[in-house]
N, C-alpha and C. Protein backbone atom coordinates (compact mmCIF):
# COMPACT_ATOMS: atom_id res chain seq x y z
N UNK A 1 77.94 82.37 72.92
CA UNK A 1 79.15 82.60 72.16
C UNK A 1 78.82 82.66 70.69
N UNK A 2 79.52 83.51 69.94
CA UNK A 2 78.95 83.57 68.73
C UNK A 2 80.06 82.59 67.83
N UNK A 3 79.55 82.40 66.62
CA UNK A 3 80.21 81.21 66.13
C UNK A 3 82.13 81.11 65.78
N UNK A 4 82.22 82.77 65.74
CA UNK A 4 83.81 82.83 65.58
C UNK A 4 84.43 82.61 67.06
N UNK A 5 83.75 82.00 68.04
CA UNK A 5 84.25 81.83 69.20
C UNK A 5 84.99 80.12 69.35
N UNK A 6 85.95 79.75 69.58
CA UNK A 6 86.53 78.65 69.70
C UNK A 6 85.87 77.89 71.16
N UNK A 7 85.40 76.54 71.23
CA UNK A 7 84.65 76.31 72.57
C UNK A 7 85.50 75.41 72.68
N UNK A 8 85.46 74.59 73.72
CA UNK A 8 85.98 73.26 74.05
C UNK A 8 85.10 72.83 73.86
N UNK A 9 83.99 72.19 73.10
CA UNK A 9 83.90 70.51 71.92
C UNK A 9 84.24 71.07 70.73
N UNK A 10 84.99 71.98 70.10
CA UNK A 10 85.10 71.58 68.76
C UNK A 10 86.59 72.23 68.81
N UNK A 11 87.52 72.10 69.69
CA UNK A 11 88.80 72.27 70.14
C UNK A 11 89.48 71.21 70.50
N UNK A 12 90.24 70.58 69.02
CA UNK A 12 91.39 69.58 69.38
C UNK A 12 92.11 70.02 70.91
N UNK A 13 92.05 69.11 72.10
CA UNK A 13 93.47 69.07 73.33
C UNK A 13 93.94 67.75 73.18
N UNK A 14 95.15 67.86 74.14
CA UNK A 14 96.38 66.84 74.36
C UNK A 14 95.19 65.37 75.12
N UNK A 15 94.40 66.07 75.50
CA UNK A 15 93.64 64.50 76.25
C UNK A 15 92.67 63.50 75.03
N UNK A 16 92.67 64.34 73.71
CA UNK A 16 92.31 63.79 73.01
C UNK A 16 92.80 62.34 71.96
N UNK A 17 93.54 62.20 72.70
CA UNK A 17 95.03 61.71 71.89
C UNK A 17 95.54 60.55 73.05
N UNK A 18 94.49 60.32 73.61
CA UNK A 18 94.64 59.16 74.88
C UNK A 18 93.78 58.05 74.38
N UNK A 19 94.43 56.50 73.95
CA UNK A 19 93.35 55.37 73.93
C UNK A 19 94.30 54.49 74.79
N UNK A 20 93.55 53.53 75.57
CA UNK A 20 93.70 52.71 76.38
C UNK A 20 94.70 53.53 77.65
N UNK A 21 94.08 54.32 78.04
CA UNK A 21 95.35 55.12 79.08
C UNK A 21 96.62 55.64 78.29
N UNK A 22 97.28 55.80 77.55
CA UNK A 22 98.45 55.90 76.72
C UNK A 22 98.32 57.05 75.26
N UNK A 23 99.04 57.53 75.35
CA UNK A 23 99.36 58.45 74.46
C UNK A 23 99.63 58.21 73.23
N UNK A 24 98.88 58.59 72.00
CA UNK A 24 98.80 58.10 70.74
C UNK A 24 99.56 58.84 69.79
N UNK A 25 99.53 58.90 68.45
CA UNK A 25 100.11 59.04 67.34
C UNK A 25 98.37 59.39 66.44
N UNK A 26 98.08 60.55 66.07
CA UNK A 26 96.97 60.18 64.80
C UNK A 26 97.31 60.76 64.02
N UNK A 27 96.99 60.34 62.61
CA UNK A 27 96.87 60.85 61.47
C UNK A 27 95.30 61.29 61.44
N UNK A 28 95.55 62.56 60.69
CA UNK A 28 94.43 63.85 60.13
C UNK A 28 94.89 64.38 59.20
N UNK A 29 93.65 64.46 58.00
CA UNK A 29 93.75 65.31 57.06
C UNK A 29 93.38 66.52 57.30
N UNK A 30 93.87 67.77 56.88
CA UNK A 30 93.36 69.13 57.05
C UNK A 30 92.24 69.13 56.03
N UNK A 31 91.77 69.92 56.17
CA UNK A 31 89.94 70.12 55.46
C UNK A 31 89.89 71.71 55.16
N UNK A 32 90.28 71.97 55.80
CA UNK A 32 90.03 73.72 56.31
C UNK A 32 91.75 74.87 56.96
N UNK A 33 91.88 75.78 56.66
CA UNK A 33 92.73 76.75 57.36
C UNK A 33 92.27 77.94 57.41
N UNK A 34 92.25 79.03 58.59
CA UNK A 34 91.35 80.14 59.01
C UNK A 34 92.36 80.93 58.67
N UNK A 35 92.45 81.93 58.50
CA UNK A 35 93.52 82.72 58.54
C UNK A 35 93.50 83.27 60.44
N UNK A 36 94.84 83.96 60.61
CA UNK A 36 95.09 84.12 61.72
C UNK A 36 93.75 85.64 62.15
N UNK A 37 93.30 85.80 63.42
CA UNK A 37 92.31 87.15 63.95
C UNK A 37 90.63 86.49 63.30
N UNK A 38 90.32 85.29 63.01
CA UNK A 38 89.48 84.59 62.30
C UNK A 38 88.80 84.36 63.52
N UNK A 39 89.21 83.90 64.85
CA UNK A 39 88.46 83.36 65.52
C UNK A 39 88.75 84.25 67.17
N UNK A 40 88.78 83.78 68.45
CA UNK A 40 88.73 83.97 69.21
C UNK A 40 88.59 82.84 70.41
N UNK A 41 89.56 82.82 70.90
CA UNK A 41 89.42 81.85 72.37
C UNK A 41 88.44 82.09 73.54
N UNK A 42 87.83 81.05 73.91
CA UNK A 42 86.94 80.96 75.21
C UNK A 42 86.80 82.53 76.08
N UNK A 43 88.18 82.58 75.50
CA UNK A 43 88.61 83.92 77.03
C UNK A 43 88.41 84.94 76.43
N UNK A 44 88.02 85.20 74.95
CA UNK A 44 87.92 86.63 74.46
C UNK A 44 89.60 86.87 73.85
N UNK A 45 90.60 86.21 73.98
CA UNK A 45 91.62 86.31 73.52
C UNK A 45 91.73 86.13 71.82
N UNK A 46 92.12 87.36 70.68
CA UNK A 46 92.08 86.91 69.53
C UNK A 46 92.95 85.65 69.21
N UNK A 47 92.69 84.67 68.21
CA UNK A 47 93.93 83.66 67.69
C UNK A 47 94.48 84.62 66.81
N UNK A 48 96.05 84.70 67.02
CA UNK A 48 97.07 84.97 66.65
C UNK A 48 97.89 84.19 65.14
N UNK A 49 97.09 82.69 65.16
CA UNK A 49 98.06 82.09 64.63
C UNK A 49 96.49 81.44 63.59
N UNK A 50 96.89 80.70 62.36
CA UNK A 50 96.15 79.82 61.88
C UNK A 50 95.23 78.99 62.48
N UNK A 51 93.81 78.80 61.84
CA UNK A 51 93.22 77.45 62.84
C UNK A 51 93.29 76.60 61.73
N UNK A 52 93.41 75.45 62.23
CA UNK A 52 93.39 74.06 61.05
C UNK A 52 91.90 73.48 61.72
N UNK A 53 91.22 72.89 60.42
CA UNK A 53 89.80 72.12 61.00
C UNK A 53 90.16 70.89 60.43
N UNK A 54 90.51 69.84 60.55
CA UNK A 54 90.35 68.27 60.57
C UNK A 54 88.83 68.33 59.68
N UNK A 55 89.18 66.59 58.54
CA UNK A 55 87.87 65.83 57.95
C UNK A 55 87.55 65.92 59.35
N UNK A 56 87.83 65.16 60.05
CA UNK A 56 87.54 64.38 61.26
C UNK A 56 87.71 64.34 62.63
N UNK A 57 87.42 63.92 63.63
CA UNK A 57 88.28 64.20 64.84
C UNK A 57 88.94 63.11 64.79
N UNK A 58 90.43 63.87 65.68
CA UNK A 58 91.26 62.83 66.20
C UNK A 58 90.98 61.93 67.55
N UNK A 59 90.03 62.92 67.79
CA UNK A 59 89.71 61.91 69.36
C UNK A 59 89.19 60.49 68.83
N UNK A 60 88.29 60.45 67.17
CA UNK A 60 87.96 58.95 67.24
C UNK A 60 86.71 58.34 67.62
N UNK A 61 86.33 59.02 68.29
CA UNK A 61 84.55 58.89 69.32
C UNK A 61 85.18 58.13 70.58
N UNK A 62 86.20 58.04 70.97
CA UNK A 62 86.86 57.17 72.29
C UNK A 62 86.33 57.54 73.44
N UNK A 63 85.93 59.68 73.39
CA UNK A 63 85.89 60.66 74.85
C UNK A 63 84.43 60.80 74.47
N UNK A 64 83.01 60.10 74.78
CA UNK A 64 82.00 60.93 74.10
C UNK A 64 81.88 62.29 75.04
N UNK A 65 81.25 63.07 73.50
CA UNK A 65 81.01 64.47 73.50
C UNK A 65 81.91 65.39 72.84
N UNK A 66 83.34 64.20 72.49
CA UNK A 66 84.45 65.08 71.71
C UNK A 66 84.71 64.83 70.41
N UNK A 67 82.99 64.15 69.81
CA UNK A 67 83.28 63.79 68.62
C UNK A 67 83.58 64.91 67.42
N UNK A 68 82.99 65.70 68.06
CA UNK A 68 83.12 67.57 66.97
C UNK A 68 84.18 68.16 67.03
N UNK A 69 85.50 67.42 67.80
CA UNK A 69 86.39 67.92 68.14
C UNK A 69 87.92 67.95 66.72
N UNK A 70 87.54 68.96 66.49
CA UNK A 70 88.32 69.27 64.90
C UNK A 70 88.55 69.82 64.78
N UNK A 71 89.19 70.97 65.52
CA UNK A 71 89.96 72.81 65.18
C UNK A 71 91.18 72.74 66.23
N UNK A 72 92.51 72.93 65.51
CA UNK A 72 93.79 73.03 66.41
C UNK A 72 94.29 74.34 65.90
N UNK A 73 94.85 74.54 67.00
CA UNK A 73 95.25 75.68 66.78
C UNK A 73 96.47 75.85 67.00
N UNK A 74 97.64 75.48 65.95
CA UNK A 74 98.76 75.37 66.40
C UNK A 74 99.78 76.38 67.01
N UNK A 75 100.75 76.38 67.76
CA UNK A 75 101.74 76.90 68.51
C UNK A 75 102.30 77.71 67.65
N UNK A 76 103.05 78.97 67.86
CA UNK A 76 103.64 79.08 66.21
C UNK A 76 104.68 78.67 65.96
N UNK A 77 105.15 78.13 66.40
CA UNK A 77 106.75 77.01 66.32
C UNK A 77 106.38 75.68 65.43
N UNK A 78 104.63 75.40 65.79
CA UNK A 78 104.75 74.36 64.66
C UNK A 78 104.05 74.82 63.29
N UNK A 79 103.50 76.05 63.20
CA UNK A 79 102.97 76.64 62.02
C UNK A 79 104.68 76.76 61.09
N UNK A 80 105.79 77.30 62.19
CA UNK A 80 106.96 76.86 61.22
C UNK A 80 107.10 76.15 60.65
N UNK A 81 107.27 75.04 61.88
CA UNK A 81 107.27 73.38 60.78
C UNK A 81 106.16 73.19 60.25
N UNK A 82 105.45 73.44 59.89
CA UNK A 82 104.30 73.01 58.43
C UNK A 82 104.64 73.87 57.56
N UNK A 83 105.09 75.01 57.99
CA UNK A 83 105.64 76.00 56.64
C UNK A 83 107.03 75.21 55.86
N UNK A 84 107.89 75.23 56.66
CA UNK A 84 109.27 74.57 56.40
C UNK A 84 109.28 72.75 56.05
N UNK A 85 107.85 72.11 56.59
CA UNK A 85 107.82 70.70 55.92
C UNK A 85 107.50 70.38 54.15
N UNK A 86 106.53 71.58 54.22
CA UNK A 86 105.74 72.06 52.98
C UNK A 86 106.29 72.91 51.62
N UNK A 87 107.54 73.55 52.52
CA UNK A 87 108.16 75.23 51.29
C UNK A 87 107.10 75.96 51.10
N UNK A 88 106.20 76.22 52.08
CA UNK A 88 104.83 77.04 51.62
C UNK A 88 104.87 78.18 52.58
N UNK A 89 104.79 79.24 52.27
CA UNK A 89 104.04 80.12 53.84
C UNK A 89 102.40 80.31 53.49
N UNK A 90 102.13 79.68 52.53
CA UNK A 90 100.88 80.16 52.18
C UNK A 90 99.81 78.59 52.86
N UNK A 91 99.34 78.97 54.16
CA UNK A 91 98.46 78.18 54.63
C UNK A 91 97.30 77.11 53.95
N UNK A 92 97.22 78.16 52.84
CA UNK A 92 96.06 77.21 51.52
C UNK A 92 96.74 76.31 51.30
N UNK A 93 97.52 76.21 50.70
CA UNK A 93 98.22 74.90 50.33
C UNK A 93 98.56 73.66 51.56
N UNK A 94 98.15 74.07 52.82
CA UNK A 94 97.85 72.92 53.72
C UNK A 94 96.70 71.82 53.46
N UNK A 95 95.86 72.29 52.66
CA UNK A 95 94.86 71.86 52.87
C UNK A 95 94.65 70.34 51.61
N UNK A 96 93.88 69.79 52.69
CA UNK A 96 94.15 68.54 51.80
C UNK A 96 95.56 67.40 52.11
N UNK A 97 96.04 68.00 52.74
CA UNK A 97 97.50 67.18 52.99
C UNK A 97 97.28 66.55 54.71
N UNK A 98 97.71 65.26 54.91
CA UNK A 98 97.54 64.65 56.27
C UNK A 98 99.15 64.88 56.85
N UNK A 99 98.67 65.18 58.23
CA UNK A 99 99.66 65.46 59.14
C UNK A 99 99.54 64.46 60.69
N UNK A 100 100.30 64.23 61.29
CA UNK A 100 100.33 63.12 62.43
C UNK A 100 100.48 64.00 63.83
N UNK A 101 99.31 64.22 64.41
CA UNK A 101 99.78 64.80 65.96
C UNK A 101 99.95 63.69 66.78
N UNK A 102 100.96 64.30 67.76
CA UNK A 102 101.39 63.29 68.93
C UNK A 102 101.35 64.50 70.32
N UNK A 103 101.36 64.21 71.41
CA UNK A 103 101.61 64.57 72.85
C UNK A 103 102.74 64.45 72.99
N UNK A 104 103.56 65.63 73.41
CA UNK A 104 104.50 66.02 74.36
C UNK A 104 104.34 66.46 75.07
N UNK A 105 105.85 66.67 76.00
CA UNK A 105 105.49 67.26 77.16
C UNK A 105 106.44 68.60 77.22
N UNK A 106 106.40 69.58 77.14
CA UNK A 106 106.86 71.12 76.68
C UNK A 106 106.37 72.31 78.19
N UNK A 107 107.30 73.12 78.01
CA UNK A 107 107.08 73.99 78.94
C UNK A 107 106.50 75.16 78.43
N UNK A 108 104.91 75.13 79.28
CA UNK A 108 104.21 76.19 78.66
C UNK A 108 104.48 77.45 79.37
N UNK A 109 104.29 78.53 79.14
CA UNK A 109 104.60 80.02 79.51
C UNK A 109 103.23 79.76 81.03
N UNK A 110 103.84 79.93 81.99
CA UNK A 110 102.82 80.28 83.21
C UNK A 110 102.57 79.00 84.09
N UNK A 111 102.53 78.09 83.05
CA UNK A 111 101.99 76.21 83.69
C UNK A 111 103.17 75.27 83.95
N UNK A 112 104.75 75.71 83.75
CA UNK A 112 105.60 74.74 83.88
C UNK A 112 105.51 73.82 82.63
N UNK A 113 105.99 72.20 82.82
CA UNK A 113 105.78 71.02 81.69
C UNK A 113 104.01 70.66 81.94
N UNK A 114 103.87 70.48 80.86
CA UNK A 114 102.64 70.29 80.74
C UNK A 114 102.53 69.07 79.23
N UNK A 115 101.39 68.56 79.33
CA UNK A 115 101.06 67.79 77.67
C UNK A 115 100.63 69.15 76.64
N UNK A 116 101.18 68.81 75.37
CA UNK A 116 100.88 69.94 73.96
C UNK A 116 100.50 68.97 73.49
N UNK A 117 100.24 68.90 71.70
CA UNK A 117 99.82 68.46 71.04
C UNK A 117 100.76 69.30 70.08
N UNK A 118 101.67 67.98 69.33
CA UNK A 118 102.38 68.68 68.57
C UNK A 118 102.24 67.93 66.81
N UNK A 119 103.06 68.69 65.84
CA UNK A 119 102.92 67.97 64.77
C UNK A 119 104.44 67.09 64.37
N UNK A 120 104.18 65.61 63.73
CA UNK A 120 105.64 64.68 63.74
C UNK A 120 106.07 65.66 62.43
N UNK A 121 107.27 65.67 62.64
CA UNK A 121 107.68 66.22 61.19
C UNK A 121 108.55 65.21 60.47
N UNK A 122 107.80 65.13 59.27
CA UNK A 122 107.85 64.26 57.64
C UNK A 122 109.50 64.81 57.49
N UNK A 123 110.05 66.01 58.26
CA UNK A 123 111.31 65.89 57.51
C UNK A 123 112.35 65.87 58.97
N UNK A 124 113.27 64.97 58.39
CA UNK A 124 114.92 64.58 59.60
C UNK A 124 114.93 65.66 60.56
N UNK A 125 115.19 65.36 61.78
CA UNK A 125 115.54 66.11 62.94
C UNK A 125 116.05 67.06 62.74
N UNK A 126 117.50 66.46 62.29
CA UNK A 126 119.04 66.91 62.30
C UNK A 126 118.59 67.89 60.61
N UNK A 127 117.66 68.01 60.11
CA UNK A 127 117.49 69.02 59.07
C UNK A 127 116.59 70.09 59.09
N UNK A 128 116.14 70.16 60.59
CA UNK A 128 115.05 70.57 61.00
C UNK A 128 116.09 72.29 61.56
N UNK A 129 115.25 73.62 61.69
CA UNK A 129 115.70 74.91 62.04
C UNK A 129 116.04 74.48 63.71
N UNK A 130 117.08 74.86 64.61
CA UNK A 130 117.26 74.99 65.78
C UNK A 130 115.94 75.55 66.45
N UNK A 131 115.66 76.09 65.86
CA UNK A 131 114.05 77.13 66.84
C UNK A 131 113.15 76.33 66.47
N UNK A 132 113.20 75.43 65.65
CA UNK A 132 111.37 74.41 65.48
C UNK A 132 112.04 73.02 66.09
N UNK A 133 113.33 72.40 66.05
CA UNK A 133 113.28 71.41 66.92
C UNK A 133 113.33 71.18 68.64
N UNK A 134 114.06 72.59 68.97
CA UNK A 134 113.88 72.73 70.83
C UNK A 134 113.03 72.55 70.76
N UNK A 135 111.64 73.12 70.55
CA UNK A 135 110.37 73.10 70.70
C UNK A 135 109.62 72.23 70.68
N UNK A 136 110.09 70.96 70.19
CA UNK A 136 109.33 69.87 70.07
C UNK A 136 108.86 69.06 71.61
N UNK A 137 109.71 68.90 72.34
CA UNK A 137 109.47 68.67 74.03
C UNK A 137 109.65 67.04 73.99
N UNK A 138 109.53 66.43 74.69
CA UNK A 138 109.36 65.05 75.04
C UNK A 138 108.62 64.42 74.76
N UNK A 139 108.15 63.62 73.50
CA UNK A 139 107.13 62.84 72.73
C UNK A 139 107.15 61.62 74.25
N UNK A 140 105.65 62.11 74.41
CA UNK A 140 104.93 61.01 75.24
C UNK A 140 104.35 59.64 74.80
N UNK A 141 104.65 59.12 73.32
CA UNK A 141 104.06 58.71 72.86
C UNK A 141 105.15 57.31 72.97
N UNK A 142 106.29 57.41 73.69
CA UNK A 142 107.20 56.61 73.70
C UNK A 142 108.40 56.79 72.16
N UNK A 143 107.97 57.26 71.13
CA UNK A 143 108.41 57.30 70.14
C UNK A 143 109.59 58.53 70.21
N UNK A 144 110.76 58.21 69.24
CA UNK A 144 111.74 59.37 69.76
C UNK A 144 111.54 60.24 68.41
N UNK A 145 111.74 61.51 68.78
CA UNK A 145 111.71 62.37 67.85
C UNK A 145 112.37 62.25 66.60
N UNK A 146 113.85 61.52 66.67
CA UNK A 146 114.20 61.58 65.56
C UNK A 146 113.93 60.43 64.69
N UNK A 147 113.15 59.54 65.03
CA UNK A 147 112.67 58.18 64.17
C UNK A 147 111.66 58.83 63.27
């Protein structure tokens, strides 16, 4: 694979975000943003959307082998909400700023409910666009969306 190829170890997933059996909350700083056609999925599929690269991984070193694990690639429902948390459409200005992923549980196109990996949003529910809060799904993390 050549290096604009996205692999699974250096691909934030929802299992990353598991300590003690249970579904977490992490904070990550962004480091990096790709612009969207930058990279390419496992499958030869272009990314469509922004990649974010993490200082760090969120896995933590908890899963070894997923310590390189630092490129998400968000949904574009939550590239909204980082646009609309921020007043930015301009992805540069992500950078440097910490954001909190959590696990839900959301209905993916083809797979039914499944775990995502989504971002908490810094701003009120109830102030949030109708099209970026459906989307949020069932925080597995026990925590309710609008806290």
């Amino acid at each position: 694979m050549n290096k604009n190829t996205l692999t699974e170890p250096e691909t934030v997933f929802a299992g990353d975000l598991v300590r003690g059996g249970k579904w977490v909350e992490v904070e990550v700083e962004i480091a990096k943003v790709s612009p969207p056609g930058k990279f390419k999925f496992s499958n030869g599929k272009t990314v469509d959307r922004p990649c974010i690269e993490f200082t760090s991984s969120p896995n933590e070193g908890t899963i070894p082998g997923r310590e390189n694990a630092i490129r998400f690639v968000p949904c574009s429902t939550q590239v909204l909400l980082l646009r609309f948390m921020w007043d930015s459409a301009s992805a540069a200005d992500w950078v440097g700023r910490k954001i909190k992923l959590y696990v839900a549980r959301v209905k993916a196109p083809g797979r039914g409910l499944s775990p995502a990996i989504r971002i908490r949003s810094v701003v009120p529910i109830n102030n949030l666009p109708f099209k970026i809060w459906k989307q949020l799904g069932e925080d597995l993390t026990g925590r309710k969306n609008s806290e």
